[in-house]
Structure formats: C-alpha cells, structure tokens
PDB file of N, CA and C in Angstrom:
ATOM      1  N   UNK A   1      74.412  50.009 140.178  1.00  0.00           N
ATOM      2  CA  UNK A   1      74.077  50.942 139.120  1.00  0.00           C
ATOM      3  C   UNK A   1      72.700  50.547 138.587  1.00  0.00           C
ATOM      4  N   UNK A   2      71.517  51.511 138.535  1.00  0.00           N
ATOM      5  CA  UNK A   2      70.380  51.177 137.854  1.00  0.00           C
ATOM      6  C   UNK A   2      70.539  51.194 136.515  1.00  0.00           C
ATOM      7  N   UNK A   3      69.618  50.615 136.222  1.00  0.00           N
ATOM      8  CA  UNK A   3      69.095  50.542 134.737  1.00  0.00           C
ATOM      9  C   UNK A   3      69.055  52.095 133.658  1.00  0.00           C
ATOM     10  N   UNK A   4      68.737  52.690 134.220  1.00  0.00           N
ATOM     11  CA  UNK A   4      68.546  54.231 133.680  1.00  0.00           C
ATOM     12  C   UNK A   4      70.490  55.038 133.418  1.00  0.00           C
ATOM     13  N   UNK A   5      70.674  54.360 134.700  1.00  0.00           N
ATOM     14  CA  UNK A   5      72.131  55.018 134.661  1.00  0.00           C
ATOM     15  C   UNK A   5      73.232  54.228 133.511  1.00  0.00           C
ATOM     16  N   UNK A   6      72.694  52.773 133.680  1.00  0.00           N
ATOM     17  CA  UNK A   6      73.174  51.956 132.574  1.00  0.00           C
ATOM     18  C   UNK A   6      73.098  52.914 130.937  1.00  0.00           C
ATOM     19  N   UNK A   7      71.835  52.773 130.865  1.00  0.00           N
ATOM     20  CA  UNK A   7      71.535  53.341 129.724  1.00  0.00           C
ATOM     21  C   UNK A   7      72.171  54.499 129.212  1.00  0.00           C
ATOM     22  N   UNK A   8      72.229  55.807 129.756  1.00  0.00           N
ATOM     23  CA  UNK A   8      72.971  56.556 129.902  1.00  0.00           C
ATOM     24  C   UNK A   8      74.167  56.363 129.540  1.00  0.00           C
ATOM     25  N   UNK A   9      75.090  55.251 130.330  1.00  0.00           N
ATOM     26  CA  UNK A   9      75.940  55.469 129.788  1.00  0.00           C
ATOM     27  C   UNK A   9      76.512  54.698 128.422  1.00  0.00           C
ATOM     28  N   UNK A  10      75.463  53.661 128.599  1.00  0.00           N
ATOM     29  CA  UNK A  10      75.165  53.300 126.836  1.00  0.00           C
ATOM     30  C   UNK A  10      75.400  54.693 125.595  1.00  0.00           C
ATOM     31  N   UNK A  11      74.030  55.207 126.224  1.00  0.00           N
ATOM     32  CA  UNK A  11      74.194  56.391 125.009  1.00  0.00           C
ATOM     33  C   UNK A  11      75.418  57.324 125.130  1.00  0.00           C
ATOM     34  N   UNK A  12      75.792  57.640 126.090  1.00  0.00           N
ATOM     35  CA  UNK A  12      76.939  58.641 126.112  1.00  0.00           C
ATOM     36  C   UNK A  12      78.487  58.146 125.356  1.00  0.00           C
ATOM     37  N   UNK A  13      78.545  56.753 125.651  1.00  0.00           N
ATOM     38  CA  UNK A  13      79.384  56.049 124.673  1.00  0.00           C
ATOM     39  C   UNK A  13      79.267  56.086 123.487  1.00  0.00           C
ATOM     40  N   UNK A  14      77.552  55.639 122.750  1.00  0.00           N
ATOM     41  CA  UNK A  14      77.727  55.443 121.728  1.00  0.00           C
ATOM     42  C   UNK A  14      77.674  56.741 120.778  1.00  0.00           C
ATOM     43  N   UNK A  15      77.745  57.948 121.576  1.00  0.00           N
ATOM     44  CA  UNK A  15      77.446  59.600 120.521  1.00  0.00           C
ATOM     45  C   UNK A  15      78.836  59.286 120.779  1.00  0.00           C
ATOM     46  N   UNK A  16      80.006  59.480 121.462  1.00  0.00           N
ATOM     47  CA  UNK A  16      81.058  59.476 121.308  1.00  0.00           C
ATOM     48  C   UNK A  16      81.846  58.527 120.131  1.00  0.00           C
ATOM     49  N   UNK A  17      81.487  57.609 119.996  1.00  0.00           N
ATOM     50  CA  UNK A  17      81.784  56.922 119.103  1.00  0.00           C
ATOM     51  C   UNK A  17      81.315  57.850 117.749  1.00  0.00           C
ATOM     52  N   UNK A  18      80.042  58.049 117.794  1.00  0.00           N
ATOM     53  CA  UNK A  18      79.977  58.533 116.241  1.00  0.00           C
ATOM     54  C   UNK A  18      81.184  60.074 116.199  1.00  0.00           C
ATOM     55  N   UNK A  19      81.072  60.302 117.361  1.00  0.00           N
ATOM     56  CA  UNK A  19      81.792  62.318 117.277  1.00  0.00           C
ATOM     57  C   UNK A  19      83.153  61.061 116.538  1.00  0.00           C
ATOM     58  N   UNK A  20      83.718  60.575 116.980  1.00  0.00           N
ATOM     59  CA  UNK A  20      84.924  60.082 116.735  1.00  0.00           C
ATOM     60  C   UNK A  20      85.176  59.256 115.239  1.00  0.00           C
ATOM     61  N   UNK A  21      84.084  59.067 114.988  1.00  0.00           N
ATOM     62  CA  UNK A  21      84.190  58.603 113.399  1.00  0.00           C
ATOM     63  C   UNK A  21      84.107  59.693 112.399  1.00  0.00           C
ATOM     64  N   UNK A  22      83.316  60.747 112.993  1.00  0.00           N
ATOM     65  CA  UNK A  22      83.005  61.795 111.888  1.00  0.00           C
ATOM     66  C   UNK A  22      84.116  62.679 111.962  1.00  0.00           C
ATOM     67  N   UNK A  23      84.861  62.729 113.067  1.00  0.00           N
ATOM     68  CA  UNK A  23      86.012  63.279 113.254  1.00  0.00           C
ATOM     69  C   UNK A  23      87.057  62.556 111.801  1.00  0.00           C
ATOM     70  N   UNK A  24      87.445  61.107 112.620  1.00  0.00           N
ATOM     71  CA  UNK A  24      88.192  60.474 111.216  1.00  0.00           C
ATOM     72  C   UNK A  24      87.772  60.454 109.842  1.00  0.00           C
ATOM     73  N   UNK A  25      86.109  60.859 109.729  1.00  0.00           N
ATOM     74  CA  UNK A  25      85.509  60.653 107.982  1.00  0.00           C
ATOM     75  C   UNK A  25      86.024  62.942 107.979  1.00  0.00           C
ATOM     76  N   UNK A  26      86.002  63.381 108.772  1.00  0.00           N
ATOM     77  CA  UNK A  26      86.450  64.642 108.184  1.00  0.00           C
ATOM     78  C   UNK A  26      87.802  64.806 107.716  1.00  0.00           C
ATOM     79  N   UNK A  27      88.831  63.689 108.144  1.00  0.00           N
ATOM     80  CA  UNK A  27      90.165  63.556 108.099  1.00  0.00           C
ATOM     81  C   UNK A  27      90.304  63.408 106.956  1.00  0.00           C
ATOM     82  N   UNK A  28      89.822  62.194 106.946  1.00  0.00           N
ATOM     83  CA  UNK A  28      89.381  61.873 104.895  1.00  0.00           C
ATOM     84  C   UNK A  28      89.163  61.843 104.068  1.00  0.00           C
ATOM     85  N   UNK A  29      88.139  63.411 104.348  1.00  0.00           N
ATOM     86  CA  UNK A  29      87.436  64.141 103.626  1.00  0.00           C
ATOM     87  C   UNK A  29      88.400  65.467 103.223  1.00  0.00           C
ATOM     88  N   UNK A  30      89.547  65.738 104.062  1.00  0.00           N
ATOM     89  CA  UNK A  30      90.272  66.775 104.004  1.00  0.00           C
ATOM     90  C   UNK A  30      91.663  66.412 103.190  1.00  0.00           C
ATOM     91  N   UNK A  31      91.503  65.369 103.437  1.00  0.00           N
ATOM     92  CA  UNK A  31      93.020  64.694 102.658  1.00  0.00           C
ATOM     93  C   UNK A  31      92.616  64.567 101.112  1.00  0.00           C
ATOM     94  N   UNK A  32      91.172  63.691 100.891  1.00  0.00           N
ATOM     95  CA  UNK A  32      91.264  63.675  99.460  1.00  0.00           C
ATOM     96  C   UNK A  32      90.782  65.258  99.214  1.00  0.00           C
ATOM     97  N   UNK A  33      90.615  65.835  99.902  1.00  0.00           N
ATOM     98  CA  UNK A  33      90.448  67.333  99.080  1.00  0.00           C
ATOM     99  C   UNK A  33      91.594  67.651  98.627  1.00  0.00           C
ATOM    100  N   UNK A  34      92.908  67.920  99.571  1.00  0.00           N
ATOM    101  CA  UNK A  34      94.210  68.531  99.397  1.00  0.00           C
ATOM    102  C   UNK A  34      94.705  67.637  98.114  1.00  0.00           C
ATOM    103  N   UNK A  35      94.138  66.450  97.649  1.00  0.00           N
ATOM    104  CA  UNK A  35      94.729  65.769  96.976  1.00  0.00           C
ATOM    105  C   UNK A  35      94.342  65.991  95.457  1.00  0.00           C
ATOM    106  N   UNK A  36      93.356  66.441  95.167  1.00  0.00           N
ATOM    107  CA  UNK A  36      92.688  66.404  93.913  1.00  0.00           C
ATOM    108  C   UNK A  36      92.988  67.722  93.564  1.00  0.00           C
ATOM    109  N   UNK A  37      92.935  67.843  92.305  1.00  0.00           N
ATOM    110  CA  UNK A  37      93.037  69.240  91.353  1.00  0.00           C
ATOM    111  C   UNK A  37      91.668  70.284  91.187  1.00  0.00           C
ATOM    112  N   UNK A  38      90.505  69.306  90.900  1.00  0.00           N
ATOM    113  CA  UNK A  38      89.564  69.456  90.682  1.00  0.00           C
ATOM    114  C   UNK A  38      88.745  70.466  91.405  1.00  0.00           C
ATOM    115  N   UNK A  39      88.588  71.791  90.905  1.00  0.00           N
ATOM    116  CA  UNK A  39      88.330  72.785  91.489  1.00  0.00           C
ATOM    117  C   UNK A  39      86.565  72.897  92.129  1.00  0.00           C
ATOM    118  N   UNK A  40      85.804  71.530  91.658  1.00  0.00           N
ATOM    119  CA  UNK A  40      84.434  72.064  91.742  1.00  0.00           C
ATOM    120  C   UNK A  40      84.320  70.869  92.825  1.00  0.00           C
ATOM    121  N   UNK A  41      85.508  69.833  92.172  1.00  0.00           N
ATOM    122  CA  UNK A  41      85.130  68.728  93.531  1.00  0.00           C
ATOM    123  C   UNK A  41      85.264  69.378  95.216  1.00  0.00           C
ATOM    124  N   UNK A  42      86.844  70.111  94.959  1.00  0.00           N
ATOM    125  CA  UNK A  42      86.962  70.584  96.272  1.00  0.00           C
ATOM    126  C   UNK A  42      86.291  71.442  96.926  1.00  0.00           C
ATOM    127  N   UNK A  43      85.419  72.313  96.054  1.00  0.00           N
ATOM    128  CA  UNK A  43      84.049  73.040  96.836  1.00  0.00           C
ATOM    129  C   UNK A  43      83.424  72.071  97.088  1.00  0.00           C
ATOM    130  N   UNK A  44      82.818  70.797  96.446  1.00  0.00           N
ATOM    131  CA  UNK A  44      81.471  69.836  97.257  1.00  0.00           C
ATOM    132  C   UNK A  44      82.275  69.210  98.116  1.00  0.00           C
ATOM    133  N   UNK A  45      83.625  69.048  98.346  1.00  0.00           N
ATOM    134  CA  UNK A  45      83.881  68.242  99.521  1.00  0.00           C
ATOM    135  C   UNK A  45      84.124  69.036 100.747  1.00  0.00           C
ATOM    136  N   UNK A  46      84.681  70.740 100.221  1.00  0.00           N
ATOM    137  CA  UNK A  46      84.532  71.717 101.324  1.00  0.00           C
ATOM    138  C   UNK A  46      83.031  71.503 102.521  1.00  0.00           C
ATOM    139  N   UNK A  47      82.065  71.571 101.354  1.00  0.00           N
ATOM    140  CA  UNK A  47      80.773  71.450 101.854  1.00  0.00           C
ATOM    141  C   UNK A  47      80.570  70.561 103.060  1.00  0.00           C
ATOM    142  N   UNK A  48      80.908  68.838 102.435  1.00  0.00           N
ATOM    143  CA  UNK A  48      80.940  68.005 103.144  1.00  0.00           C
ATOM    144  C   UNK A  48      81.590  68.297 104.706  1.00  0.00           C
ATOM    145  N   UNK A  49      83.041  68.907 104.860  1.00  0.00           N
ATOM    146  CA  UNK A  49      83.841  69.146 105.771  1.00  0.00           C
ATOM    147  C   UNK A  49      82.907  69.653 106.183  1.00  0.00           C
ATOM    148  N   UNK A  50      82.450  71.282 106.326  1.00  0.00           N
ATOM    149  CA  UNK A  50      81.369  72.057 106.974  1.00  0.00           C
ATOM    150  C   UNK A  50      80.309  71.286 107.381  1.00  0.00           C
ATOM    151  N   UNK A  51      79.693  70.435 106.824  1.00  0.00           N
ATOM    152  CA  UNK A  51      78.494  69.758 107.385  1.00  0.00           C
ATOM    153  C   UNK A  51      79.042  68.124 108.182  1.00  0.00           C
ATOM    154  N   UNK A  52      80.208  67.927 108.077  1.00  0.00           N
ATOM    155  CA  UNK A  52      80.730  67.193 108.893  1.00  0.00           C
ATOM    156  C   UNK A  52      80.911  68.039 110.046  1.00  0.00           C
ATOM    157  N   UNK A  53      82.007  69.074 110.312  1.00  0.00           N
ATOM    158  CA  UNK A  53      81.674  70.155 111.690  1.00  0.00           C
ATOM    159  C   UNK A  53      80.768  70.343 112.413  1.00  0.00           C
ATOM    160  N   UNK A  54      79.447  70.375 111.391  1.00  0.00           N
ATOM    161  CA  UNK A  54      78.411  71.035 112.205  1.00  0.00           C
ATOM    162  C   UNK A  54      77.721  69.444 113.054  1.00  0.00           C
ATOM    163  N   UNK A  55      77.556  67.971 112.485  1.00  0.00           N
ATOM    164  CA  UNK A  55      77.333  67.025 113.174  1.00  0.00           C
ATOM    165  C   UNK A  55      78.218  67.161 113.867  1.00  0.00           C
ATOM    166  N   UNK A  56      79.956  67.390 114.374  1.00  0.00           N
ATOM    167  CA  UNK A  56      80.012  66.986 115.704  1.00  0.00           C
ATOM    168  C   UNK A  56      79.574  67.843 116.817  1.00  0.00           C
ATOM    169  N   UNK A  57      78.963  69.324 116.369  1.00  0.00           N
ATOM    170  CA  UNK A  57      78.634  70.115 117.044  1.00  0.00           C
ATOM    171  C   UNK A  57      77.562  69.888 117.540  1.00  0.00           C
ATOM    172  N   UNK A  58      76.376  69.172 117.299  1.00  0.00           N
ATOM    173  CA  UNK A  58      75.359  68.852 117.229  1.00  0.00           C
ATOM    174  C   UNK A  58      75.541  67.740 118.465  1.00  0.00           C
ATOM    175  N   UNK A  59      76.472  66.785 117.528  1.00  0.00           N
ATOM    176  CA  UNK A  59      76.072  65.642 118.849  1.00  0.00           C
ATOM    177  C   UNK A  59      77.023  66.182 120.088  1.00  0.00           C
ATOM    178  N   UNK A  60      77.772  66.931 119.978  1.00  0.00           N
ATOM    179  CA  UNK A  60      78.730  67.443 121.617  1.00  0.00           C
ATOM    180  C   UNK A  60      77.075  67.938 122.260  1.00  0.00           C
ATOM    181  N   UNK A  61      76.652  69.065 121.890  1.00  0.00           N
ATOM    182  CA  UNK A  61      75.427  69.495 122.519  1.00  0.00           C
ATOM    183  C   UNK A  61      74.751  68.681 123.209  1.00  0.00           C
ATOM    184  N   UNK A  62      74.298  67.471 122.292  1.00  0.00           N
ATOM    185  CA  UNK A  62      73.472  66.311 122.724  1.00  0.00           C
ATOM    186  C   UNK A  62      74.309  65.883 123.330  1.00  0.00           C
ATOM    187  N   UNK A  63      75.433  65.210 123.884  1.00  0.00           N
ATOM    188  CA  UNK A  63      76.149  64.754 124.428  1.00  0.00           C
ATOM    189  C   UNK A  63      75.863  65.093 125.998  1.00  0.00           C
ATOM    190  N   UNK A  64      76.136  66.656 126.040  1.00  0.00           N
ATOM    191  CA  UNK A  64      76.192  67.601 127.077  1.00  0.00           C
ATOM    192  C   UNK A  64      74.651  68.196 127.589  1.00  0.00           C
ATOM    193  N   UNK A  65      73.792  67.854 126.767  1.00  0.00           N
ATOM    194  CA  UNK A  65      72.312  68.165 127.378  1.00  0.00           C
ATOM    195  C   UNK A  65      71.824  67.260 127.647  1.00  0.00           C
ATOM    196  N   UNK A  66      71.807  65.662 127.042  1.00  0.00           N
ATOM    197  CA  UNK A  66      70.666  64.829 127.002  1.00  0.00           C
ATOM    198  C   UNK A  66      71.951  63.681 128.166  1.00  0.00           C
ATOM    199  N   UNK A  67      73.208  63.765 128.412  1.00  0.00           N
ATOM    200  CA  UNK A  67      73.697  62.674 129.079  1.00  0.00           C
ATOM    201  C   UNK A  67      74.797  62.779 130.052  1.00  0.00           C
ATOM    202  N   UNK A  68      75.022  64.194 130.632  1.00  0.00           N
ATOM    203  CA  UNK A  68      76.285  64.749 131.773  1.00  0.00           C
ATOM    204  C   UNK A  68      74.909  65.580 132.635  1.00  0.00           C
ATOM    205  N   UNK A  69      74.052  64.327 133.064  1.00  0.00           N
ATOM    206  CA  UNK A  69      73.231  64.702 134.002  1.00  0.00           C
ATOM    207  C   UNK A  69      73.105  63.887 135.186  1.00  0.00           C
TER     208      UNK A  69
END
C-alpha cells in the first residue's frame, strides 16, 4: 500500500469518526430538547439539531468526493 493510499485512508476514517460523533452530539442535543420546558431554549437547540444535520451532510459529500476514489 503507498503512502497516498495510506493517507486516504487516514482521512476517510477520521471524517467518519467525526459523522459519528455529531451523530451522538445530535442524540444529545435531541434528548435535552425533549427534556426541557423551555420554549425559546428548544427553538436554539432545534437550530443546533439542523446545523448538526447539515455537518453530517457536508462531511458524507466530502467523504464521497474527496476519498471513495
């Protein structure tokens, strides 16, 4: 295996790792929502969820353009 291919799969591991944390920080983010009363918190943490979505969308892309080559 060269060096390049090494790398590769360096990076392809390590976006997976983050998809997989932001996955579990959206988990967490959804639980203390359901949990609180607080009607203005659960819109800024809605937010959060949505912009948590859109990073794993982001790095799948990158995932799939920059390293399943």
């Amino acid at each position: 295996m060269d060096s390049g291919q090494n790398d590769r799969n360096q990076i392809r591991e390590r976006i997976r790792e983050l998809i997989n944390t932001q996955r579990e920080f959206n988990e967490q983010v959804q639980q203390f929502r359901q949990e609180i009363g607080d009607q203005e918190m659960k819109r800024i943490l809605e937010e959060v969820s949505r912009q948590g979505q859109a990073n794993i969308q982001k790095l799948s892309r990158l995932l799939a353009v920059k390293c399943i080559v």
